[in-house]
N, C-alpha and C. Protein backbone atom coordinates (compact mmCIF):
# COMPACT_ATOMS: atom_id res chain seq x y z
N UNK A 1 0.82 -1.19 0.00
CA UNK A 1 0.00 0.00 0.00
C UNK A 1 0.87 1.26 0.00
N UNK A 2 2.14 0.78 0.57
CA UNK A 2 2.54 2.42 0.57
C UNK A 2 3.59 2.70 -0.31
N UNK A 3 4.14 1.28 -1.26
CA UNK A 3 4.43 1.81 -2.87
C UNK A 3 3.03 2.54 -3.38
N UNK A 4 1.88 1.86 -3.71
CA UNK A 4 1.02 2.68 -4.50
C UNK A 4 0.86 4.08 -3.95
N UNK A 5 0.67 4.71 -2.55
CA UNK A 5 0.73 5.75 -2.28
C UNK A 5 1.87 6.50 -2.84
N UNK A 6 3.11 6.43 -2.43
CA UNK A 6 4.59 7.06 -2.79
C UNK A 6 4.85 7.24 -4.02
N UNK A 7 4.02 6.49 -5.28
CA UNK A 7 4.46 6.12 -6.68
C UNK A 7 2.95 7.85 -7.13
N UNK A 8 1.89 7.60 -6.19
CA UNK A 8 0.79 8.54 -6.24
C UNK A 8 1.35 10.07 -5.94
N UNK A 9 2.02 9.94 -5.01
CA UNK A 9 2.52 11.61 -4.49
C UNK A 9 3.76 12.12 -4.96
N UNK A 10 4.10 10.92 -5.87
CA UNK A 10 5.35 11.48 -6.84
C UNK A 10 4.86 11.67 -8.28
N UNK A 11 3.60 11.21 -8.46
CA UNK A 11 3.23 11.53 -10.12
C UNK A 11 2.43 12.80 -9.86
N UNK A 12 1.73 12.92 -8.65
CA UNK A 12 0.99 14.38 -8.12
C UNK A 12 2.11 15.67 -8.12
N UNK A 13 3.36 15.06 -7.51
CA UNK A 13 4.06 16.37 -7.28
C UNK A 13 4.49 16.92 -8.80
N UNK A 14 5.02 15.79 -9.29
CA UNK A 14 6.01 16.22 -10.79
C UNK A 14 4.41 17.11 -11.45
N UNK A 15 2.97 16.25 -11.72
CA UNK A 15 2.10 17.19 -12.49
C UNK A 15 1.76 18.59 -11.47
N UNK A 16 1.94 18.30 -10.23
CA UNK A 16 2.15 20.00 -9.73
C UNK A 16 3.55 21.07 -10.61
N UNK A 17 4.32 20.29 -10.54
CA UNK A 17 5.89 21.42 -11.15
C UNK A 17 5.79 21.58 -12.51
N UNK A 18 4.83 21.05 -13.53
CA UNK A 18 4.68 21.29 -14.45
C UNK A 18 3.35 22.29 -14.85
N UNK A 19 2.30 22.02 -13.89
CA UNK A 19 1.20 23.43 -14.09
C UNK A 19 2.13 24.41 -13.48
N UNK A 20 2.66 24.51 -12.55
CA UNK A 20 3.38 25.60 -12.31
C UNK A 20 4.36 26.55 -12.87
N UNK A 21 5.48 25.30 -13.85
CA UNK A 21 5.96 25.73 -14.95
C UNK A 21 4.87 27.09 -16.07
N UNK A 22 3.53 25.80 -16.64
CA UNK A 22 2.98 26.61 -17.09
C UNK A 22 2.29 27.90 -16.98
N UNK A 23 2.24 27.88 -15.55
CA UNK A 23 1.56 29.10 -15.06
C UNK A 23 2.79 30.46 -15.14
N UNK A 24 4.36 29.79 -14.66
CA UNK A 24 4.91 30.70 -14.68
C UNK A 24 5.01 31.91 -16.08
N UNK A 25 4.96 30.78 -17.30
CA UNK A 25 4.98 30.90 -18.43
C UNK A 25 3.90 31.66 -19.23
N UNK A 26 2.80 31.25 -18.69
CA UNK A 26 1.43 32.09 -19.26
C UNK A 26 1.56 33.41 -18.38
N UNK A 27 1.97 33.62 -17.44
CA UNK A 27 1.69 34.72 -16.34
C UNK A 27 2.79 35.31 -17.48
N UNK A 28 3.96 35.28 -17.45
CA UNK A 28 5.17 35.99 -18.80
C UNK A 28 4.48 36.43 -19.91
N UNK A 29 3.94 35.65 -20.42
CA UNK A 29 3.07 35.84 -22.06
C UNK A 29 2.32 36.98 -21.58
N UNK A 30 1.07 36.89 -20.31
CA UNK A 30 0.24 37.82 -20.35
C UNK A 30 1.01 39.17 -19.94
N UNK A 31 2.00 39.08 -19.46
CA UNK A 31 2.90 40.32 -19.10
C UNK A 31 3.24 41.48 -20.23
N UNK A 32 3.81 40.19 -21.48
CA UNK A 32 4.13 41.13 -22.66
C UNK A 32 2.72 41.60 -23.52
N UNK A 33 1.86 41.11 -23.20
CA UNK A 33 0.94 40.90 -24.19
C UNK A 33 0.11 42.71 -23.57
N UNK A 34 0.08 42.70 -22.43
CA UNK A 34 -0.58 43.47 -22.09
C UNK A 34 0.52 45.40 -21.88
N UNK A 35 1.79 44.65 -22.12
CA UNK A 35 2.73 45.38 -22.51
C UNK A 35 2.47 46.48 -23.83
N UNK A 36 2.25 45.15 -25.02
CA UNK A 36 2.11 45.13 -26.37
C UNK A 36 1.03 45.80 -26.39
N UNK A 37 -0.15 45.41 -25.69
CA UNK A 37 -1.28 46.30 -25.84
C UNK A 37 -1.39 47.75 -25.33
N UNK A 38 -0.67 48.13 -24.12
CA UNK A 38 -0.52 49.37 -23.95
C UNK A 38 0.27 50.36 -24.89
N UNK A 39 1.51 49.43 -25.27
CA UNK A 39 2.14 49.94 -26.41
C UNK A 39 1.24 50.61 -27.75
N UNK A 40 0.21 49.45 -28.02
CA UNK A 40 -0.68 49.86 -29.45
C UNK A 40 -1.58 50.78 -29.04
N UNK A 41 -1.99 50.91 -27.70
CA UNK A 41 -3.13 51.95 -27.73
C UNK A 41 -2.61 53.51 -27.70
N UNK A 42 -1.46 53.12 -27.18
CA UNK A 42 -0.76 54.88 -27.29
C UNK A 42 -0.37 55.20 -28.53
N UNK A 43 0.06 54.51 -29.21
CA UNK A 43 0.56 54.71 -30.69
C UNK A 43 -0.79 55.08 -31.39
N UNK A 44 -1.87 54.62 -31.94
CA UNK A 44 -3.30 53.79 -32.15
C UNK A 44 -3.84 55.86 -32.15
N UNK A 45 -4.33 55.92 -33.29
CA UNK A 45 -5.14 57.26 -33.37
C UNK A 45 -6.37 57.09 -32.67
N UNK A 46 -7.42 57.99 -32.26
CA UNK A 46 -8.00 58.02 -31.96
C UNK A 46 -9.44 57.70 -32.58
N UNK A 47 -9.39 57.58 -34.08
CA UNK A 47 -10.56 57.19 -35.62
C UNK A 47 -10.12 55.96 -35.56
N UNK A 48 -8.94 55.19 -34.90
CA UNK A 48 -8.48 53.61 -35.40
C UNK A 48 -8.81 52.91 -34.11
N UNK A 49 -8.77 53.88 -32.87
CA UNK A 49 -9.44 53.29 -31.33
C UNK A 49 -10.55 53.07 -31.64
N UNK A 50 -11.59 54.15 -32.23
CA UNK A 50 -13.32 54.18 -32.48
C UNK A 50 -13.65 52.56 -33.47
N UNK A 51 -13.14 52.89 -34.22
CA UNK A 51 -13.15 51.69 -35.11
C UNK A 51 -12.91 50.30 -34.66
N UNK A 52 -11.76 50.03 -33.91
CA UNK A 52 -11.84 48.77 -33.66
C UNK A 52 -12.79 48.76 -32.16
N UNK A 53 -13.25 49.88 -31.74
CA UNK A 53 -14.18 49.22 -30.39
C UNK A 53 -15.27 49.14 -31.36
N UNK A 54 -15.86 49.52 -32.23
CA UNK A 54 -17.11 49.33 -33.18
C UNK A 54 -16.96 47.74 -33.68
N UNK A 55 -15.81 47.46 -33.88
CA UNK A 55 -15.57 46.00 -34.40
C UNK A 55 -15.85 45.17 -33.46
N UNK A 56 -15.51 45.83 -31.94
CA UNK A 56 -15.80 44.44 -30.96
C UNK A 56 -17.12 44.64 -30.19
N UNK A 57 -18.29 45.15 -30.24
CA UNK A 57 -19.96 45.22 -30.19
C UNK A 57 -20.47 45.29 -31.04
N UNK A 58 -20.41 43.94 -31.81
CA UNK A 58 -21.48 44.00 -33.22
C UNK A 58 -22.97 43.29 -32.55
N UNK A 59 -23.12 43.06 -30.82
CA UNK A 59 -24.19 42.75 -30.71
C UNK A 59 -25.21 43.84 -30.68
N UNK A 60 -24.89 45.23 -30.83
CA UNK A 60 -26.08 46.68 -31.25
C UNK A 60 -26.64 46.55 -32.32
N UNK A 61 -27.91 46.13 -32.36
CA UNK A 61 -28.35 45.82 -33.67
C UNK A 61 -28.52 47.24 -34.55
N UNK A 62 -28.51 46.93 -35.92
CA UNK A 62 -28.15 48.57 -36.67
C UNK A 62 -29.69 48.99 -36.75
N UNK A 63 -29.40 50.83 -36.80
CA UNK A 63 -30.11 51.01 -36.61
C UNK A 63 -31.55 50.84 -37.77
N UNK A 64 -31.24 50.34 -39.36
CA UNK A 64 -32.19 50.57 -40.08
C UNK A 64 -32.49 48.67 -39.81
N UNK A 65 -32.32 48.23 -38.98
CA UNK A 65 -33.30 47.10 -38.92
C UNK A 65 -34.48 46.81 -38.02
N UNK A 66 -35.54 46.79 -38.49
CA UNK A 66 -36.48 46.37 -37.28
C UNK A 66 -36.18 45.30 -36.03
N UNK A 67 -36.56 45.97 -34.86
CA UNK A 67 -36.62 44.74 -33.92
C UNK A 67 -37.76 43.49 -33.82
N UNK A 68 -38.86 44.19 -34.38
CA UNK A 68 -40.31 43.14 -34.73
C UNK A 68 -40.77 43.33 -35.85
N UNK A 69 -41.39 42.53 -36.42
CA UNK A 69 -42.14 42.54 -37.71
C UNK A 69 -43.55 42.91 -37.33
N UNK A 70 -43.93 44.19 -37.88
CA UNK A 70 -45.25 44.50 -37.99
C UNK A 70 -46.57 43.70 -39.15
N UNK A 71 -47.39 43.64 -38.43
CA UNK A 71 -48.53 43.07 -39.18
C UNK A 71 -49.00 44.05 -40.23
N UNK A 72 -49.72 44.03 -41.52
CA UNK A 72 -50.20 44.86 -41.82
C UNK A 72 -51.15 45.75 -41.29
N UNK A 73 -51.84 45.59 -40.37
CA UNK A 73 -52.65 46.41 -39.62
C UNK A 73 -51.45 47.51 -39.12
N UNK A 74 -50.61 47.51 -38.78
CA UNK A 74 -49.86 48.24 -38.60
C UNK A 74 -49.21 47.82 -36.73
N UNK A 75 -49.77 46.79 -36.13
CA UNK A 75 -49.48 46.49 -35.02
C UNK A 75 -48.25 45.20 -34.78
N UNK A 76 -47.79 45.23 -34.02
CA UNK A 76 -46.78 44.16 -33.67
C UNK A 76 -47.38 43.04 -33.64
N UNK A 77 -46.85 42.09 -34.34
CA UNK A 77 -47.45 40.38 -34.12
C UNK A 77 -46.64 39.74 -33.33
């Protein structure tokens, strides 16, 4: 029993040092990334800021579309 335990808390530890690896690694990435992004927004005109926040809420529906289809009577169905 206490090979299977010991063989258990050594395959637990090594997959602990390897999420950790990865964490160290993703935590780095998001470092530059958010680097990179501060970098582009200062550079980034202010017609090219408008624009790409317009690109990321395309859930506003436009304005020449109806939200309901009217009946001919002229009332909402």
């Amino acid at each position: 029993m206490d090979l299977v335990k010991n063989h258990l808390m050594y395959a637990v530890r090594e997959e602990v040092e390897l999420l950790k690896e990865q964490i160290r690694e993703l935590v780095e990435k998001n470092s530059q990334l958010e680097r990179e992004n501060t970098l582009l927004k200062t550079l980034a005109s202010p017609e090219q800021l408008e624009k790409f926040q317009s690109r990321l809420s395309p859930e506003e529906p436009a304005p020449e579309a109806p939200e309901t289809p009217e009946a001919p009577g002229g009332s909402a169905v």
